[in-house]
N, C-alpha and C. Protein backbone atom coordinates (compact mmCIF):
# COMPACT_ATOMS: atom_id res chain seq x y z
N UNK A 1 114.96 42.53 53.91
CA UNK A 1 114.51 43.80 54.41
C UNK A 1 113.80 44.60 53.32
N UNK A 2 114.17 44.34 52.31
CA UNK A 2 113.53 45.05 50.86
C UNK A 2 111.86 44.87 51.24
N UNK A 3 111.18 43.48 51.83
CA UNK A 3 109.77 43.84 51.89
C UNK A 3 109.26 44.23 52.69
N UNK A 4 109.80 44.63 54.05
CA UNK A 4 109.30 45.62 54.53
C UNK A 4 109.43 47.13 54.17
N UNK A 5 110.91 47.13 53.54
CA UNK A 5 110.79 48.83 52.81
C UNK A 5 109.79 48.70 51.77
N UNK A 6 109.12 47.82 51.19
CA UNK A 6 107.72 47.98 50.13
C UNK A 6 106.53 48.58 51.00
N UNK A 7 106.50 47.66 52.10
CA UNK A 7 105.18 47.94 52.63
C UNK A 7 105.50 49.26 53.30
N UNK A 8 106.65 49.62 54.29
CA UNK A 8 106.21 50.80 54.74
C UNK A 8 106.23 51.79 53.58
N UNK A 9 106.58 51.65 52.61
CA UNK A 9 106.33 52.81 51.63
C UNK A 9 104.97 52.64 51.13
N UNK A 10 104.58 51.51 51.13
CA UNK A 10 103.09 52.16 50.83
C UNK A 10 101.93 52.31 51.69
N UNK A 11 102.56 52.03 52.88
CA UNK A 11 101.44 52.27 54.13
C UNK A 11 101.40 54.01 54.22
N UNK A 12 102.60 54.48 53.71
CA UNK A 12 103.04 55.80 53.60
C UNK A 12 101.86 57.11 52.35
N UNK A 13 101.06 56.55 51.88
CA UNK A 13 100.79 56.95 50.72
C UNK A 13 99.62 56.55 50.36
N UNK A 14 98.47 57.68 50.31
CA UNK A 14 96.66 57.20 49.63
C UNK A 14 96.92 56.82 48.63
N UNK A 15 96.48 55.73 48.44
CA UNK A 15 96.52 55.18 46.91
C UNK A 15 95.32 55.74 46.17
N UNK A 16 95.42 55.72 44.78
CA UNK A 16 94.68 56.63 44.00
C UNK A 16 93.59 55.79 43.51
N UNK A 17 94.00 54.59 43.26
CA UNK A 17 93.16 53.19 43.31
C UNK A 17 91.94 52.59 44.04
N UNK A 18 91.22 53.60 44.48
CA UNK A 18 90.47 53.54 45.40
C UNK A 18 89.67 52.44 45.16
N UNK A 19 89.33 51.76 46.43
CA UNK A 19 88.36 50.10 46.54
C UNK A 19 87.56 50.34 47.60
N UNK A 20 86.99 51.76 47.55
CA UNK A 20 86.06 52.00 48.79
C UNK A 20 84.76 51.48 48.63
N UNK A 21 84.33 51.14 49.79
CA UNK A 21 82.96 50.22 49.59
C UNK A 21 82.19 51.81 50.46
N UNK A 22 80.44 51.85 50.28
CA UNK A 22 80.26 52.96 50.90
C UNK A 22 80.02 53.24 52.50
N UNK A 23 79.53 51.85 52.85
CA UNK A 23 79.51 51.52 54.35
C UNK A 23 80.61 51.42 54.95
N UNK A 24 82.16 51.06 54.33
CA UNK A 24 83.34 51.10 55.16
C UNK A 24 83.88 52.14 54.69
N UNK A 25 83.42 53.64 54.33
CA UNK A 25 84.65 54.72 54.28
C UNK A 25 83.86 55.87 54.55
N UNK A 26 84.99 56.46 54.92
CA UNK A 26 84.19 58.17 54.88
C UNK A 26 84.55 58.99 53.88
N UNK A 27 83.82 60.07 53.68
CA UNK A 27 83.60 60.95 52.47
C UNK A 27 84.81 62.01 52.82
N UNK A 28 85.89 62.38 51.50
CA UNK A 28 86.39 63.66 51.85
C UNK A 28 86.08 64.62 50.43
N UNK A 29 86.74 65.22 50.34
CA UNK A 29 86.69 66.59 48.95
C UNK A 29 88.02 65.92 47.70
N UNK A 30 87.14 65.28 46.77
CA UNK A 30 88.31 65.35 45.83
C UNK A 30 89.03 66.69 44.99
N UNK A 31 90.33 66.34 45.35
CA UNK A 31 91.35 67.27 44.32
C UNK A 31 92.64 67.29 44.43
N UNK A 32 93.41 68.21 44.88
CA UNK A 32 94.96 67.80 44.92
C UNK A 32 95.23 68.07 46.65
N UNK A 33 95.57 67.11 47.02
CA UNK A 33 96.12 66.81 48.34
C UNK A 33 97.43 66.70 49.30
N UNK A 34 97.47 67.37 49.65
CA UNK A 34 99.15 67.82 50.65
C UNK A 34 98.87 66.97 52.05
N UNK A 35 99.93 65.60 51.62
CA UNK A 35 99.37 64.60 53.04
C UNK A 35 101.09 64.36 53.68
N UNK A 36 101.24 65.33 54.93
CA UNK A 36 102.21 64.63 55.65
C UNK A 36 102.57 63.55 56.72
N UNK A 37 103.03 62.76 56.29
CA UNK A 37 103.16 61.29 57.10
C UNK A 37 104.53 61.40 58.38
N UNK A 38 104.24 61.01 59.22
CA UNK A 38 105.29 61.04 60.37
C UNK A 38 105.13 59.49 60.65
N UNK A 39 106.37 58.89 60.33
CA UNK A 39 106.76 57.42 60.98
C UNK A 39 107.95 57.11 61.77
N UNK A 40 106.96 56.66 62.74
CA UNK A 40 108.18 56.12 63.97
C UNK A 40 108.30 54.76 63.82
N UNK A 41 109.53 54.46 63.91
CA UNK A 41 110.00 52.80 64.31
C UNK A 41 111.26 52.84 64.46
N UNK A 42 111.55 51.90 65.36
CA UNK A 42 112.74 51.13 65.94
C UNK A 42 113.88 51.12 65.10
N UNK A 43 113.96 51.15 63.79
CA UNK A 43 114.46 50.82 61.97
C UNK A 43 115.45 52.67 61.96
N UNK A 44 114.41 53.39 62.64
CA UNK A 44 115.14 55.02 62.07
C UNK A 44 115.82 55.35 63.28
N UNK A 45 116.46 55.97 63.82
CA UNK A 45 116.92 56.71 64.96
C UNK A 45 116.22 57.86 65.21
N UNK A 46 115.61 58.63 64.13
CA UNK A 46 114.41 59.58 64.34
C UNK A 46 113.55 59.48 63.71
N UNK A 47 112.46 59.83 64.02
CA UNK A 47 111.08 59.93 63.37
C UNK A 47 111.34 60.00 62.04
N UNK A 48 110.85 59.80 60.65
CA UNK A 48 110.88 59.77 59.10
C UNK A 48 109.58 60.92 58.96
N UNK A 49 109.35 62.00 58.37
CA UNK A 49 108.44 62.92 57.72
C UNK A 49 108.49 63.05 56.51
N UNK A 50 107.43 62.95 55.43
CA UNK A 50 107.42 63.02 54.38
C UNK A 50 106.25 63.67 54.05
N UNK A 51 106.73 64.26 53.12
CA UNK A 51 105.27 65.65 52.88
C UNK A 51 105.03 65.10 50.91
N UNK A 52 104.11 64.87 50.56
CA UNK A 52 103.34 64.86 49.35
C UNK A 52 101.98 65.21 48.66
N UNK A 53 102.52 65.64 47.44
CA UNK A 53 101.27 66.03 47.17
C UNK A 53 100.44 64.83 46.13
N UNK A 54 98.62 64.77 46.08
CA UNK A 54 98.97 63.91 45.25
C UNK A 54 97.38 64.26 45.04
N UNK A 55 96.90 63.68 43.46
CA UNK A 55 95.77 64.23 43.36
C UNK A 55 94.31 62.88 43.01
N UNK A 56 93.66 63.03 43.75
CA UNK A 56 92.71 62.04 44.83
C UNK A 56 91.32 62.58 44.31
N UNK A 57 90.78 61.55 43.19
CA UNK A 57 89.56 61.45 43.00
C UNK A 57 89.05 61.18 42.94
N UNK A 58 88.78 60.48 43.81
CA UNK A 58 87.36 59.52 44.96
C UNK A 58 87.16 60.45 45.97
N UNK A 59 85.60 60.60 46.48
CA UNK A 59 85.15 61.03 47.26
C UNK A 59 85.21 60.37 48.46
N UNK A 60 85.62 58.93 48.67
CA UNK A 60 85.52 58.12 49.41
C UNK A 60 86.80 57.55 50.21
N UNK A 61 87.39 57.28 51.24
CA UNK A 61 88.49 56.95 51.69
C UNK A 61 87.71 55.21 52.38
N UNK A 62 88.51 54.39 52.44
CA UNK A 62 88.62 53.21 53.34
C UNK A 62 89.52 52.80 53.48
N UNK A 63 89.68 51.37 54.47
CA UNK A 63 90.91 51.07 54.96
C UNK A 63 91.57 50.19 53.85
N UNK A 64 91.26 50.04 52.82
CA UNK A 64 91.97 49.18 51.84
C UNK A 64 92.61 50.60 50.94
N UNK A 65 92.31 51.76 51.06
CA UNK A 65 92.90 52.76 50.19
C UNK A 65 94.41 52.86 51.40
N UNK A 66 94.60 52.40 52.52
CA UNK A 66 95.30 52.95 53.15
C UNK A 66 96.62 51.70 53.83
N UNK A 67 95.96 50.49 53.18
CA UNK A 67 96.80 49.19 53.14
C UNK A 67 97.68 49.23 52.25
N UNK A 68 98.62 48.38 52.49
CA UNK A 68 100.03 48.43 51.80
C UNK A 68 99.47 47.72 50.46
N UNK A 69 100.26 48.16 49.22
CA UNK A 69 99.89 47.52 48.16
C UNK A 69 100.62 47.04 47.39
N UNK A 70 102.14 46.91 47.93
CA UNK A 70 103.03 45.91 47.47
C UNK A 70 103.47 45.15 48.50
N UNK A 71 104.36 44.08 48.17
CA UNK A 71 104.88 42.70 48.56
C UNK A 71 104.15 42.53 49.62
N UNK A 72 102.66 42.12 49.43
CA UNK A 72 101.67 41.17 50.32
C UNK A 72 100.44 41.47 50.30
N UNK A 73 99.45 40.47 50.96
CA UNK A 73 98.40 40.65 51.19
C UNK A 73 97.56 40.78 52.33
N UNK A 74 96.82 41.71 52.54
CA UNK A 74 96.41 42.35 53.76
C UNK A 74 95.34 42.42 53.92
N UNK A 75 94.46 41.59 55.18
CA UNK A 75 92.74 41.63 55.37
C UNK A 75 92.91 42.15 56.64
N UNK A 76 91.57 43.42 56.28
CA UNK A 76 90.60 43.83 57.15
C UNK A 76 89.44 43.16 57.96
N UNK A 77 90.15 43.94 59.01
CA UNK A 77 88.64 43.54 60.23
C UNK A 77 88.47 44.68 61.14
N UNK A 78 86.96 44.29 62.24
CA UNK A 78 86.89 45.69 62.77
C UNK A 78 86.71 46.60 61.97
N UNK A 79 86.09 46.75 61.18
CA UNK A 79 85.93 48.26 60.32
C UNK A 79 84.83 48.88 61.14
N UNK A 80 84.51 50.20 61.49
CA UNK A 80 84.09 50.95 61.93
C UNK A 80 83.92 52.38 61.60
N UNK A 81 82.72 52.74 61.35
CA UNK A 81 82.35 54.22 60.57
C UNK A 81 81.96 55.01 61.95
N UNK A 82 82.15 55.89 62.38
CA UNK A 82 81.34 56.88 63.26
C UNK A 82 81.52 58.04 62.97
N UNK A 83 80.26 58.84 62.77
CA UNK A 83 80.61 60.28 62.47
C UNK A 83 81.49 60.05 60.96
N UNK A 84 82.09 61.45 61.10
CA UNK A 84 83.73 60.96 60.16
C UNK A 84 84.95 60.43 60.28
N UNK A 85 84.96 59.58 61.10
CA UNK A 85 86.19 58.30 61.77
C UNK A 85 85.69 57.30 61.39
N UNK A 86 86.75 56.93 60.68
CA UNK A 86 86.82 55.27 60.45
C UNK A 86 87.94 54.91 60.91
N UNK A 87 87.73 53.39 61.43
CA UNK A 87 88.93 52.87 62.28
C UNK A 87 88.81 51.54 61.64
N UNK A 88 89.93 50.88 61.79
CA UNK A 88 90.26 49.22 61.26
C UNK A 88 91.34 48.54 62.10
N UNK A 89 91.09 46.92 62.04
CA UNK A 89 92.22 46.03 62.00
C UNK A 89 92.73 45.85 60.77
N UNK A 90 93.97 45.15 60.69
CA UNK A 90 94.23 44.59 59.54
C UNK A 90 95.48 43.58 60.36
N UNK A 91 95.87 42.50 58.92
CA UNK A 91 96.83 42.18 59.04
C UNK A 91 97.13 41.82 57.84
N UNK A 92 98.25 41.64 57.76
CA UNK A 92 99.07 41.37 56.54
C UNK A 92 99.87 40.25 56.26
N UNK A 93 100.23 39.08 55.13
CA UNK A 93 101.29 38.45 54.86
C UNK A 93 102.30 39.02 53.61
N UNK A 94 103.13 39.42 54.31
CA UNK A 94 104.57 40.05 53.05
C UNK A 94 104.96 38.88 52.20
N UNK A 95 105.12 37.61 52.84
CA UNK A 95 105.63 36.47 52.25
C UNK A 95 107.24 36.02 53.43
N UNK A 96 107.43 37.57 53.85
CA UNK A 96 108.68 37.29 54.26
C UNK A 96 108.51 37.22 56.24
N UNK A 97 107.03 37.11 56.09
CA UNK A 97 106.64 37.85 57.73
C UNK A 97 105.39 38.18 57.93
N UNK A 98 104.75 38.66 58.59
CA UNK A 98 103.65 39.12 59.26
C UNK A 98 103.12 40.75 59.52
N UNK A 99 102.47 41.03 59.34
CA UNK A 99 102.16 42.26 60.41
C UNK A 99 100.56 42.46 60.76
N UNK A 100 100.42 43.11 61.82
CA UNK A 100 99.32 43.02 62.78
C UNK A 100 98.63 44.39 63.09
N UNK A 101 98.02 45.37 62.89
CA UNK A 101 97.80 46.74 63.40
C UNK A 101 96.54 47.13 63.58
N UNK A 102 96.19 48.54 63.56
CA UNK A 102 95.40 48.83 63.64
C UNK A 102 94.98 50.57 63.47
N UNK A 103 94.05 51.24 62.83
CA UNK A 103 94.59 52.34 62.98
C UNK A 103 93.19 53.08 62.63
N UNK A 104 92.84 54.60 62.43
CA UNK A 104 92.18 55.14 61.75
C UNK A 104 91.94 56.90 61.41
N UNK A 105 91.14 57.14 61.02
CA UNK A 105 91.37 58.15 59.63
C UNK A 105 89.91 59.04 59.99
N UNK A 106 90.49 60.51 60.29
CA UNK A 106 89.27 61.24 60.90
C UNK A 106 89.16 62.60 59.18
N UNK A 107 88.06 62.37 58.69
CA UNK A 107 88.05 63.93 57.85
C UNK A 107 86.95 64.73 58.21
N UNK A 108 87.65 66.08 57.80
CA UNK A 108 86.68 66.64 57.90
C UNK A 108 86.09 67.46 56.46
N UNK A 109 85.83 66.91 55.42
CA UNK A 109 85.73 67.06 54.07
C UNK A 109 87.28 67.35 53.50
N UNK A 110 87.50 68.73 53.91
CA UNK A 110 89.09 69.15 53.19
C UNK A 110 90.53 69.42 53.73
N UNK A 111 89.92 68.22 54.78
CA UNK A 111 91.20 67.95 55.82
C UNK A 111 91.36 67.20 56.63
N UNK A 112 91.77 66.33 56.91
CA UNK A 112 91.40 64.60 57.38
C UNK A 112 93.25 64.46 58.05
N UNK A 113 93.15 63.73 59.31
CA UNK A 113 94.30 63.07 60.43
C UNK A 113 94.07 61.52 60.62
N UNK A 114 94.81 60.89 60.98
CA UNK A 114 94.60 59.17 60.92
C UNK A 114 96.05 59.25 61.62
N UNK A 115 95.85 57.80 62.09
CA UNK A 115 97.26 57.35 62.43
C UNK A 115 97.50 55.63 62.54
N UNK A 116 98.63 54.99 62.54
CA UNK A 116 98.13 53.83 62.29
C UNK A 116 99.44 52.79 63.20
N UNK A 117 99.21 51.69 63.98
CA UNK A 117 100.15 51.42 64.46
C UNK A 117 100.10 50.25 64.11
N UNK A 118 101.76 49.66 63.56
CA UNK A 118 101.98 48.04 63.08
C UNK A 118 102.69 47.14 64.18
N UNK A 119 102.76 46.24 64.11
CA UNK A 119 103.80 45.07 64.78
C UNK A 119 103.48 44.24 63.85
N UNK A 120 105.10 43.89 63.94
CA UNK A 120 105.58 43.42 62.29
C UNK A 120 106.60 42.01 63.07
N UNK A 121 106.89 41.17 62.42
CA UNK A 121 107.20 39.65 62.46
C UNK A 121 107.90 39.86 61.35
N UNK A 122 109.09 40.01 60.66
CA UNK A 122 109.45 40.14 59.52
C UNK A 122 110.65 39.10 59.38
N UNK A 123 111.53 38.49 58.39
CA UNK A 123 112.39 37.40 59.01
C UNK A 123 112.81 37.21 60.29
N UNK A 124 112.05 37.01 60.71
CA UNK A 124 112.95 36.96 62.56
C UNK A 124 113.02 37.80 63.27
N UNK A 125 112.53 38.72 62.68
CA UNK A 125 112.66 40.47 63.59
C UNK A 125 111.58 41.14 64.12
N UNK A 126 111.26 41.07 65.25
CA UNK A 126 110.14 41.71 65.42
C UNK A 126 110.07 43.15 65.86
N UNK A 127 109.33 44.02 65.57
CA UNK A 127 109.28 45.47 65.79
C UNK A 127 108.12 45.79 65.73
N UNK A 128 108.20 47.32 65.81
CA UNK A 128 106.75 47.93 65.83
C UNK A 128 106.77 49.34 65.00
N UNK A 129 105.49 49.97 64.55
CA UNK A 129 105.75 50.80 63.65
C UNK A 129 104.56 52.14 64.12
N UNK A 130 104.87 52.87 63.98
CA UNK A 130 103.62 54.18 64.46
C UNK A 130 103.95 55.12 63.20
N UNK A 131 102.62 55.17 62.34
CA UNK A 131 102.42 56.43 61.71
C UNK A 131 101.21 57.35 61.96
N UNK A 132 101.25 58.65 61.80
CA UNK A 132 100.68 59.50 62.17
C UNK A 132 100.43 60.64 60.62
N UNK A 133 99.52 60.80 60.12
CA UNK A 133 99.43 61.58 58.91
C UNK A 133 98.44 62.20 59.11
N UNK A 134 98.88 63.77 58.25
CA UNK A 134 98.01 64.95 58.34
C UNK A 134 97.91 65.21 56.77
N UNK A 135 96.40 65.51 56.32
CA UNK A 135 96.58 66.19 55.13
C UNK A 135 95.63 67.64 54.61
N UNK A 136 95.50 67.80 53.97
CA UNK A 136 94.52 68.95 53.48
C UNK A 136 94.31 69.17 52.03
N UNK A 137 93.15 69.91 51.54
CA UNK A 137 92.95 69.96 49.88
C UNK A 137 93.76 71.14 50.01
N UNK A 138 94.82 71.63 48.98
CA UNK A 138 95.09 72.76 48.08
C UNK A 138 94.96 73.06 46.91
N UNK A 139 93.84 72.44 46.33
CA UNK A 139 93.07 73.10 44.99
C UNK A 139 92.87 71.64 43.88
N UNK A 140 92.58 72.27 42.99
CA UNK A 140 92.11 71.23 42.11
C UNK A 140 93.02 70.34 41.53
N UNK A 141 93.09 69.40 40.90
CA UNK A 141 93.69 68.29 40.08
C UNK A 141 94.11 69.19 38.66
């Protein structure tokens, strides 16, 4: 169970590491960022909310800034730019399991919503996962 608590913690969280290409992401406002995540799954008895701040300097978001970045590896498909929405497939191998989703990420320079839904294959267990995140700039780095 430890690798799925990797991945949902980092499906949880913009990585700062940004690998945005310019045709697969949209543009937001770099600086310090207040992003709250709401995750549902089968795993909690209630919804999980987590509020962070974190400071983001790339101008650029894509769906690999928003893939899990421990225990596995995870390819994109379906990428899609419109307007300021980007949307993706992905899937993932943990090593210990699978997962399958799909999700995407609306800004509007200094304030951007996304949401992202998994089904997961994990030793033997299958479930499903819904996150929903809100964030906004509150000032500089």
């Amino acid at each position: 169970m430890r690798i799925v608590t990797l991945s949902i913690a980092s499906l949880l969280t913009l990585s700062t590491a940004h690998l945005a290409i310019a045709d697969d992401s949209v543009t937001i406002e770099p600086g310090l960022w207040e992003v709250s995540t709401t995750m549902t799954t089968p795993m909690s008895p209630q919804p999980r909310v987590q509020t962070q701040q974190e400071c983001i300097k790339d101008s650029k978001i894509s769906p690999q800034d928003l893939a899990p970045s421990d225990g596995g590896e995870c390819s994109m498909s379906d990428i899609n730019v419109s307007n300021n929405t980007l949307s993706w497939s992905m899937q993932c191998d943990t090593g210990g399991g699978a997962m399958k989703g799909h999700g995407s990420f609306e800004s509007k320079g200094d304030s951007g919503s996304g949401n992202m839904t998994m089904n997961m294959n994990i030793e033997g267990q299958s479930f499903s996962m819904e996150m929903v995140w809100k964030g906004h700039r509150v000032g500089s780095c």
